[in-house]
Protein backbone atom coordinates (compact mmCIF):
# COMPACT_ATOMS: atom_id res chain seq x y z
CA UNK A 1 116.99 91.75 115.88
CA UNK A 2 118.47 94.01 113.74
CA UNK A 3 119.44 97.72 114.86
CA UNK A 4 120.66 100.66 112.93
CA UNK A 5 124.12 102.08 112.96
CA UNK A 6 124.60 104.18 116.05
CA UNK A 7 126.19 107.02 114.32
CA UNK A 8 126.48 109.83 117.07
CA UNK A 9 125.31 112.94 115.63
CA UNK A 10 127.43 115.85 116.51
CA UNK A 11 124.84 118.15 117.61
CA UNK A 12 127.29 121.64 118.03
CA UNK A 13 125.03 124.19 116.38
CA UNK A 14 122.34 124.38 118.66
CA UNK A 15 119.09 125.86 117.46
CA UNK A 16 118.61 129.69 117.93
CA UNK A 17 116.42 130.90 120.98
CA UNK A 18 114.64 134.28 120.74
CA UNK A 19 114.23 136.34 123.59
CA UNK A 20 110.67 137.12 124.57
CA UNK A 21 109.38 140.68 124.81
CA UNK A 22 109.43 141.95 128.26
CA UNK A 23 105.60 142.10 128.37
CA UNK A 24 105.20 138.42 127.55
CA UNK A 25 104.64 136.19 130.42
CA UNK A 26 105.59 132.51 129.62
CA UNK A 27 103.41 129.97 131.52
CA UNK A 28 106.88 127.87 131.79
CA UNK A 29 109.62 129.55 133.37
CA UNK A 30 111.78 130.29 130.49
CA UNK A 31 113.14 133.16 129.24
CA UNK A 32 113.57 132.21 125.45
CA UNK A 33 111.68 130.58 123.03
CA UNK A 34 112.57 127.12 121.98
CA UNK A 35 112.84 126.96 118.20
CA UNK A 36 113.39 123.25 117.40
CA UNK A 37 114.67 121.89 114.18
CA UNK A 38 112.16 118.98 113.79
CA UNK A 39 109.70 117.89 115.86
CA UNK A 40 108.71 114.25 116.38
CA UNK A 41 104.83 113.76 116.69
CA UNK A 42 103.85 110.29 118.20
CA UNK A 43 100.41 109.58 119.04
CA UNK A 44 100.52 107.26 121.90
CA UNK A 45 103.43 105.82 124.60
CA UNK A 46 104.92 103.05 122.78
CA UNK A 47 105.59 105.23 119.58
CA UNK A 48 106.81 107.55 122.31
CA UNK A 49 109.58 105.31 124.46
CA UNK A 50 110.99 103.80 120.65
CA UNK A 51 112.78 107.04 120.60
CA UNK A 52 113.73 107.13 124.31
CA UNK A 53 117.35 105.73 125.88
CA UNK A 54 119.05 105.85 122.34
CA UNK A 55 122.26 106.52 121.71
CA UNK A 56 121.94 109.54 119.41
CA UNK A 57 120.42 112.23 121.94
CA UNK A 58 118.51 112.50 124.75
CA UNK A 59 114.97 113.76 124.53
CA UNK A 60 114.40 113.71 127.83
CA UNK A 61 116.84 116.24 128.43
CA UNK A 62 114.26 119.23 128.85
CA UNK A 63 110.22 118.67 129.81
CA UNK A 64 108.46 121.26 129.13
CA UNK A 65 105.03 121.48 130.51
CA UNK A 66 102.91 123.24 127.69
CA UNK A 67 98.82 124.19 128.58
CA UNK A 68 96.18 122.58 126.42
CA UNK A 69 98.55 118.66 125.65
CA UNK A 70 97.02 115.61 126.15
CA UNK A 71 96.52 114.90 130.17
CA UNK A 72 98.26 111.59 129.37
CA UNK A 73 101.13 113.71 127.44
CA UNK A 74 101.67 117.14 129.28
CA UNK A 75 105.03 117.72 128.05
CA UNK A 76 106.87 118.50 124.99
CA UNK A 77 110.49 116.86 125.36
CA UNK A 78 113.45 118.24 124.36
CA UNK A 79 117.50 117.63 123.86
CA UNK A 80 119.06 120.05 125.75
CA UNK A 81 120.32 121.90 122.52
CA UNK A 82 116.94 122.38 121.38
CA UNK A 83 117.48 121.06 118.20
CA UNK A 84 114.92 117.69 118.86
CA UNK A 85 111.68 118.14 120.45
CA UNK A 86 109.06 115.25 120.45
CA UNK A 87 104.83 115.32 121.38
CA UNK A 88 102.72 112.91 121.62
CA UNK A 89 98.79 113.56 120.39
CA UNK A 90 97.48 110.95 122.20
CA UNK A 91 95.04 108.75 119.65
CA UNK A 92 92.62 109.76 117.91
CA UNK A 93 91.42 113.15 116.00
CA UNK A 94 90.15 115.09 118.56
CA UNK A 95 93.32 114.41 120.89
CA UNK A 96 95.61 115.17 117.86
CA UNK A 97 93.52 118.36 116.75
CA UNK A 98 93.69 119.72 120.43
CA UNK A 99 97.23 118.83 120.95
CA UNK A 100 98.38 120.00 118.15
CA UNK A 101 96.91 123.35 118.53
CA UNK A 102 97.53 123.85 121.96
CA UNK A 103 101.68 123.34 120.49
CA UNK A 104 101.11 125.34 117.51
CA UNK A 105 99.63 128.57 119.27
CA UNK A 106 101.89 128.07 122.94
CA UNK A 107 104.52 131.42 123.48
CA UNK A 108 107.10 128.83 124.90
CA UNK A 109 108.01 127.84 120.94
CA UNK A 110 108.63 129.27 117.85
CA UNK A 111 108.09 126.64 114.77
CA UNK A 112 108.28 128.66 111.97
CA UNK A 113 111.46 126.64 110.72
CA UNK A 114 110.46 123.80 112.40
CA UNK A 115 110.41 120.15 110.47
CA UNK A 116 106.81 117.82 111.69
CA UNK A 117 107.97 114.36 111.55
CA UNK A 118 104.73 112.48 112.07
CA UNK A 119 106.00 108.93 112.97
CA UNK A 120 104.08 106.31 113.91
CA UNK A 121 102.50 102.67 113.57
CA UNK A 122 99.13 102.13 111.86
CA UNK A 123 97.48 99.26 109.55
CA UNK A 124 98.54 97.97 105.86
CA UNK A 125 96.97 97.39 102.75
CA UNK A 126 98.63 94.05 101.57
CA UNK A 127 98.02 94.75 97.91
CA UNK A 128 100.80 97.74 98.96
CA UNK A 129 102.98 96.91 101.61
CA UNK A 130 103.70 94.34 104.62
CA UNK A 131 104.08 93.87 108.37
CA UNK A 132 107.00 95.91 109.44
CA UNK A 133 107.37 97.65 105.91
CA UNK A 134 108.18 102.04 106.93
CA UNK A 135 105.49 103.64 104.30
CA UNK A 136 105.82 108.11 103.47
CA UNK A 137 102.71 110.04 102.65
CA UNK A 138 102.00 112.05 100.25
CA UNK A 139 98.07 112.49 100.79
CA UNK A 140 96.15 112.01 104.04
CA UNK A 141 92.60 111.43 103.21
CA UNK A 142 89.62 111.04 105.91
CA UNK A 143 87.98 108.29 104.71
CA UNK A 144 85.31 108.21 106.67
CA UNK A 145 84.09 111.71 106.80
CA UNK A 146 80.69 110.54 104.74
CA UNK A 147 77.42 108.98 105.22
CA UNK A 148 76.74 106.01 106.61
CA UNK A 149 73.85 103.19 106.06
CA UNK A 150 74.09 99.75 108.00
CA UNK A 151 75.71 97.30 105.58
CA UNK A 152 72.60 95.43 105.90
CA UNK A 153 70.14 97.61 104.59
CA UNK A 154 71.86 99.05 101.53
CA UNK A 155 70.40 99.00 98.22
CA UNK A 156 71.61 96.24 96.00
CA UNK A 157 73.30 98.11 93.73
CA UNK A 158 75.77 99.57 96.92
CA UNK A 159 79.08 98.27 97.29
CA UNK A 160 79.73 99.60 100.92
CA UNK A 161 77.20 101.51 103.43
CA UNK A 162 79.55 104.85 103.21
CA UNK A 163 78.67 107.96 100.68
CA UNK A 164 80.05 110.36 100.33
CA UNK A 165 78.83 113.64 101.82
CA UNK A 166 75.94 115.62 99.88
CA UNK A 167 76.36 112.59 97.11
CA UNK A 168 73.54 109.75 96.54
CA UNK A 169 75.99 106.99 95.48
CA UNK A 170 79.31 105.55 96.45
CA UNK A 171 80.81 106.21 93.67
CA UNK A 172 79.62 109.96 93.20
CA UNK A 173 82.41 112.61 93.98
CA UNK A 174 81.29 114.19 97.26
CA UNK A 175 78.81 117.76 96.68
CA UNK A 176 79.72 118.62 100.48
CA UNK A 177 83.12 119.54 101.68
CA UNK A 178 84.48 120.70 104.95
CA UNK A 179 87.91 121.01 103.91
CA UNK A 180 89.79 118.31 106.12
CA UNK A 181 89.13 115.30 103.69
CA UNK A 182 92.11 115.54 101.85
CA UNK A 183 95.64 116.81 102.57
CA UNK A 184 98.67 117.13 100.54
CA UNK A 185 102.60 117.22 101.67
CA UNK A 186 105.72 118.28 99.87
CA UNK A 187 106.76 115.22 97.66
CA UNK A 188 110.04 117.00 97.03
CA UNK A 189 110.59 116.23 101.04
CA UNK A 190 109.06 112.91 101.05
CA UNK A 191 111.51 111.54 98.77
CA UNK A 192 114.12 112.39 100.61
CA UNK A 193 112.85 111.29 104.08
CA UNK A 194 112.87 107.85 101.62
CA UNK A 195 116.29 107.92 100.83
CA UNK A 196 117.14 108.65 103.92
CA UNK A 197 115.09 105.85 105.15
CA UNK A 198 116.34 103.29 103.01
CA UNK A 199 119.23 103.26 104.17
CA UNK A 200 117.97 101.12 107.81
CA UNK A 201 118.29 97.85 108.27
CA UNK A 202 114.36 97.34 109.54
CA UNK A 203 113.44 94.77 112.01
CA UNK A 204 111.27 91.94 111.33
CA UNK A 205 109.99 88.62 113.61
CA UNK A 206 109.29 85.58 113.20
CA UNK A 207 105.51 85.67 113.94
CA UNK A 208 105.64 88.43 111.00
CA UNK A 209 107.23 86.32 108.44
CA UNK A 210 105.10 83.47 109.44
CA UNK A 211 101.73 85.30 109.21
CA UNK A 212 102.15 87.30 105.87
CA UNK A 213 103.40 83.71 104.24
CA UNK A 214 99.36 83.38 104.06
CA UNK A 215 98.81 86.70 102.20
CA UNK A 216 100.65 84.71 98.99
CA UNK A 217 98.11 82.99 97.87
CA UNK A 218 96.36 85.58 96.42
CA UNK A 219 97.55 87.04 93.94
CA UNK A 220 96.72 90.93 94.68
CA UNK A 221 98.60 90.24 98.37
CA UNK A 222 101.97 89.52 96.67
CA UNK A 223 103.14 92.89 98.38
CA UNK A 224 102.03 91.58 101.78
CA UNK A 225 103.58 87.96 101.79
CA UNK A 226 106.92 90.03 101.28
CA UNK A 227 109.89 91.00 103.36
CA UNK A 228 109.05 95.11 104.72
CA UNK A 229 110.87 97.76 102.90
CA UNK A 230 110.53 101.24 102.34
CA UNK A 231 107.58 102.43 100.27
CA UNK A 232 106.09 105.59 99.40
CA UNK A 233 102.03 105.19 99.64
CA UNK A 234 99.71 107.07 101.55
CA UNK A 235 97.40 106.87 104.79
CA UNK A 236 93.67 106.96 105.42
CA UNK A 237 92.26 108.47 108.68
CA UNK A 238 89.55 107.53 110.92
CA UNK A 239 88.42 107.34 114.44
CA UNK A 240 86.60 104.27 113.48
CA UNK A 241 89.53 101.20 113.81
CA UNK A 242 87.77 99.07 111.16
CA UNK A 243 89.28 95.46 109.51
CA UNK A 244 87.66 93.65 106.89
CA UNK A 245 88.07 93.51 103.23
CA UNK A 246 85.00 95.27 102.54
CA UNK A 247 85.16 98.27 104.21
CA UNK A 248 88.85 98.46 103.46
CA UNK A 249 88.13 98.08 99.87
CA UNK A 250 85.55 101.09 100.13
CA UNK A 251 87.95 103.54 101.89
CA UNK A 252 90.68 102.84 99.03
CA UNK A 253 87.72 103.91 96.53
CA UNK A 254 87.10 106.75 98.53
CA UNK A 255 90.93 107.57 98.69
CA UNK A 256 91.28 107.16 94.90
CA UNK A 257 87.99 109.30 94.09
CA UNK A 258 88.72 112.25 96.20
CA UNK A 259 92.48 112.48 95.11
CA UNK A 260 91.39 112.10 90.97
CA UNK A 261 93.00 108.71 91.24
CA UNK A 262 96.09 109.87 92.79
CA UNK A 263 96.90 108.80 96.10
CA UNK A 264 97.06 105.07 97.03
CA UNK A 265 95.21 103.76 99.75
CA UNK A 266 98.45 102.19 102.29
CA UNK A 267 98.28 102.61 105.50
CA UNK A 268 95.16 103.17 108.40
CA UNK A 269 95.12 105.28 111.15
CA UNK A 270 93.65 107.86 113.49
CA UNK A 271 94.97 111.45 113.23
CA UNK A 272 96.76 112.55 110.67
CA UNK A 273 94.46 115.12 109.14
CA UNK A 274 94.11 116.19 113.00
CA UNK A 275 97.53 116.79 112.83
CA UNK A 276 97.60 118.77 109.36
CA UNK A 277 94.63 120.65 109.94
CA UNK A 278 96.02 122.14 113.08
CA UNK A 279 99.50 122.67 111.00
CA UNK A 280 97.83 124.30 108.59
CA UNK A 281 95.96 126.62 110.36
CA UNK A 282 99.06 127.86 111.76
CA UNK A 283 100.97 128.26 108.79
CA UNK A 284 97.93 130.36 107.71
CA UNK A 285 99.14 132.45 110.62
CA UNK A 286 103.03 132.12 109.84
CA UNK A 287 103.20 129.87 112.63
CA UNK A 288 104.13 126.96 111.17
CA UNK A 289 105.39 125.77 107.67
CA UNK A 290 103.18 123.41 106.05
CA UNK A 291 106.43 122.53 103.45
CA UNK A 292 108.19 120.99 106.59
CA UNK A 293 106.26 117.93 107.12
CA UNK A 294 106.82 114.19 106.49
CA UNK A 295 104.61 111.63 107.42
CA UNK A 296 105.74 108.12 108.59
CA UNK A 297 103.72 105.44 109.19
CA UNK A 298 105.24 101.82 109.78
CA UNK A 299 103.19 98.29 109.49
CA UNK A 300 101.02 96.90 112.59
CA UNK A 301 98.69 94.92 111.09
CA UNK A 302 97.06 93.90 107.98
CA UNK A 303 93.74 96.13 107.40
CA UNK A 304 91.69 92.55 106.38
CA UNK A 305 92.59 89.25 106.60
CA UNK A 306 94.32 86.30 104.14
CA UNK A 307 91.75 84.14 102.22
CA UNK A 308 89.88 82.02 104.38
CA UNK A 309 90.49 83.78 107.80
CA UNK A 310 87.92 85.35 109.61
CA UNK A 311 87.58 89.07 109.75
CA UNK A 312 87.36 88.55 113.74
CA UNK A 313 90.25 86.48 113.81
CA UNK A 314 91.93 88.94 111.83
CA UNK A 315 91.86 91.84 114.33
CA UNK A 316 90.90 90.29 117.72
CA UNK A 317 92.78 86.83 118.20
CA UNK A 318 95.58 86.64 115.39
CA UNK A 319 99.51 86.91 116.10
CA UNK A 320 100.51 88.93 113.14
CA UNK A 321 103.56 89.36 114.82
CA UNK A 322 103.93 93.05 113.15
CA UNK A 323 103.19 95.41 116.58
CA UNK A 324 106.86 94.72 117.80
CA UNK A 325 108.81 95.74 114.44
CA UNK A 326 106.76 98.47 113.53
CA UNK A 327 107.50 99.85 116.59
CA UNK A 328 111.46 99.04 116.19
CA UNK A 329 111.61 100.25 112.76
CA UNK A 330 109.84 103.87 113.79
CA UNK A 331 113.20 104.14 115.46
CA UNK A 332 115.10 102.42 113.02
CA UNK A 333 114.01 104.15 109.83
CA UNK A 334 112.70 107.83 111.67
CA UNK A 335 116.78 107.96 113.15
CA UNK A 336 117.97 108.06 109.47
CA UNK A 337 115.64 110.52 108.57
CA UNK A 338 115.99 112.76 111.83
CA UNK A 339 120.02 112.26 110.92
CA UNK A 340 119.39 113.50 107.45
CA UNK A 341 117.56 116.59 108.19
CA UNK A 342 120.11 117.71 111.01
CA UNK A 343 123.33 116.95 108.90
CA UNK A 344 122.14 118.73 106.43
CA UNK A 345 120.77 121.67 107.77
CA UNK A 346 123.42 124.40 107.09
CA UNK A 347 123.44 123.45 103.39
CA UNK A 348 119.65 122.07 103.10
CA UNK A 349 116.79 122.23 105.46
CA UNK A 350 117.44 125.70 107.06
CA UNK A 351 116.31 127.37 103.97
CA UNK A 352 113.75 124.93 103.14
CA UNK A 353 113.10 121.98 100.44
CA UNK A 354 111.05 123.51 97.69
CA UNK A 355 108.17 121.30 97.09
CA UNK A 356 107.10 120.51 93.52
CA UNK A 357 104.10 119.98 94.23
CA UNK A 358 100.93 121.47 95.64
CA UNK A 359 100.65 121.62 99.44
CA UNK A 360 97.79 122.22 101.65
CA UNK A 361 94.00 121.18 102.01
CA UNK A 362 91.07 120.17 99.73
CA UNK A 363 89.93 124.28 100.06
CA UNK A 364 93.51 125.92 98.71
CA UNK A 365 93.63 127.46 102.47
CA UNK A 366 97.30 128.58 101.88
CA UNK A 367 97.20 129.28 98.19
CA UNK A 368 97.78 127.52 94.90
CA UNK A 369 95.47 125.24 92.63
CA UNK A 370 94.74 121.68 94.83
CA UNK A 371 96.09 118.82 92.14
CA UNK A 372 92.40 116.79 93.57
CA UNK A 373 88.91 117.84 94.84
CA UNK A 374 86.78 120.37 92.74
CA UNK A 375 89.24 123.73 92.59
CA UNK A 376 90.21 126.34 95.34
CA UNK A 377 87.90 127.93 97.27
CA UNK A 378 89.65 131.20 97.40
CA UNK A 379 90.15 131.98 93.24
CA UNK A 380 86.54 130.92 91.87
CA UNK A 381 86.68 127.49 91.67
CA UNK A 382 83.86 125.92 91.50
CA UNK A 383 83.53 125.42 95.57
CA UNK A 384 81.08 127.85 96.98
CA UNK A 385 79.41 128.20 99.79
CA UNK A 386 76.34 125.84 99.31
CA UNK A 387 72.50 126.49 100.16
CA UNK A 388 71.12 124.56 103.22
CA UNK A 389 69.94 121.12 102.18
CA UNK A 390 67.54 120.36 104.66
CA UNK A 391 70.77 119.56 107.46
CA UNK A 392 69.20 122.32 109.64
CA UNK A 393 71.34 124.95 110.97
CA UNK A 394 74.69 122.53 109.41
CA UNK A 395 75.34 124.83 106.61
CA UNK A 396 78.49 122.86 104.79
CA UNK A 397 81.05 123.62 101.97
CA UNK A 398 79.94 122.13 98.43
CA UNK A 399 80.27 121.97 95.09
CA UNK A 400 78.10 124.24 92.84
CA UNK A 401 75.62 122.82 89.99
């Protein structure tokens, strides 16, 4: 097994803590607010423990018991200098969404400088990446917000059961939005979470190395039958944990039409636009900064199987061999970047990383011209709040004819 250099940080400045105002009444028994410098958001326990008896800090240092977390994950954890905090979502969107929110809006913290460091496992595209391989996001796209039709009773001239929303075809961009398809980070801080990043030694295993060796005998796997590395693609959400070629193949489509062909369909997994939505909401509020976020996902499992293996055998019965060093390498790469951010603070990350980019949601919620989707909804863009079409009382978000 390989490990990363164990590089002690030397934590001395200690984040600030602001007093509260003598009316407030914390539900923890605190008197300040704890104003971390990054905060690591897992989504389930063994994304959790990778960061747990380490030898660069202690997270377990403070527990603090916030109202509205996960009943699984009551606690945000902290170093006792503030400076680290970690949560964990538990999986899926609705436990991310509610998490997230119940952090974002709690009186025991104040994020407004705060870095997200979304770090966790999920599935690969082979065509992109491999087992093991530590991928950064610049979109998050929920692929399967959209219709649905049983594979089996599709028209012929369907490629995949899912449309898109208010749309008649797969291929047609979707005519109803509710704003949490796509999201956008700062690229600016994405490539340097990679550099940091790339700078790990990542683990690997035998059962890895053996299983991707099948992925290289087609020729659009090339990226999966290879060693992991660092790569800078982007991840789909959905509740639904789906395998298969098919369906993977239609949420990459999906990915590339609702980004205009930007993003590139990498990694699968279950709430990351939870997490931005709730992120952006309070940034809306100045709660939050929506330019502080990177999102790390490392390599589980391939998304659909090697030529000739079963779809079943894919997901249910396979060793892939990738659970273990994705898990390793959340630790392995996510300490580089956590190291990054920290030494650099003073001359970096307290002021902020510019990003170059656009940031925020499919709508333009915090301003700027989306580089995707139809236009803003907020400077007459073509978006507008779109007549009921027969869904009821469901009025939705669309684009105008």
């Amino acid at each position: 097994m390989l490990f990363a250099s164990t590089v002690l940080l030397g934590l001395t400045a200690a984040s600030p803590v602001i007093p509260l105002e003598a009316t407030a009444q914390p539900l923890e028994k605190r008197d300040y607010v704890i104003s971390p410098k990054i905060m690591i958001v897992n989504m389930f326990s063994y994304e959790q423990d990778a960061w747990y008896r380490i030898p660069e800090f202690d997270l377990l240092a403070q527990n603090i018991t916030v109202p509205g977390l996960s009943p699984l994950y009551p606690d945000v954890h902290c170093t006792l200098s503030n400076d680290i905090c970690q949560i964990v979502t538990g999986e899926s969107e609705i436990n991310a969404a509610s998490t997230m929110s119940a952090l974002v809006y709690s009186p025991l913290f104040n994020l407004t400088h705060t870095y997200f460091f979304i770090a966790g496992i999920a599935g690969i595209n082979p065509e992109v990446a491999t087992l093991g391989s530590v991928t950064f996001a610049k979109y998050a796209v929920q692929v399967a917000l959209q219709y649905e039709f049983d594979a089996r009773e599709i028209p012929a001239n369907f490629s995949t059961g899912y449309v898109p929303q208010g749309s008649t075809s797969p291929s047609e961009y979707p005519q109803s939005i509710y704003g949490t398809e796509v999201f956008e980070v700062s690229d600016s801080l994405r490539q340097m979470a990679i550099g940091f990043a790339q700078t790990a030694a990542l683990n690997d295993s035998a059962a890895a190395m053996a299983y991707r060796a099948h992925y290289a005998a087609t020729a659009a796997y090339q990226a999966g039958s290879q060693a992991p590395s660092v790569v800078a693609c982007d991840v789909a959400t959905s509740d639904v944990y789906y395998s298969g070629a098919l369906l993977s193949e239609a949420f990459g489509n999906f990915t590339s039409l609702v980004t205009n062909g930007s993003a590139v369909y990498c990694t699968t997994a279950q709430e990351d636009n939870a997490t931005l939505e709730a992120l952006l909401r309070g940034a809306l509020h100045n709660l939050t900064d929506f330019a502080r976020i990177v999102v790390m996902r490392t390599a589980s499992d391939f998304d659909r199987p090697y030529a000739g293996e079963a779809d079943t055998e894919n997901l249910f019965y396979a060793d892939q061999g990738g659970f273990e060093p994705a898990i390793k390498n959340i630790y392995l790469a996510g300490i580089k970047v956590v190291e990054g951010i920290l030494a650099g603070w003073e001359s970096t990350f307290e002021v902020g990383v510019k990003p170059a980019n656009y940031i925020g949601d499919i709508f333009g919620t915090l301003g700027g011209s989306p580089d995707f989707g139809p236009g803003s909804v907020f400077n007459n863009n073509p978006v507008m709040t779109r007549r009921k079409r027969g869904l009821g009382k469901r009025a939705a978000v669309g684009v105008g004819r």
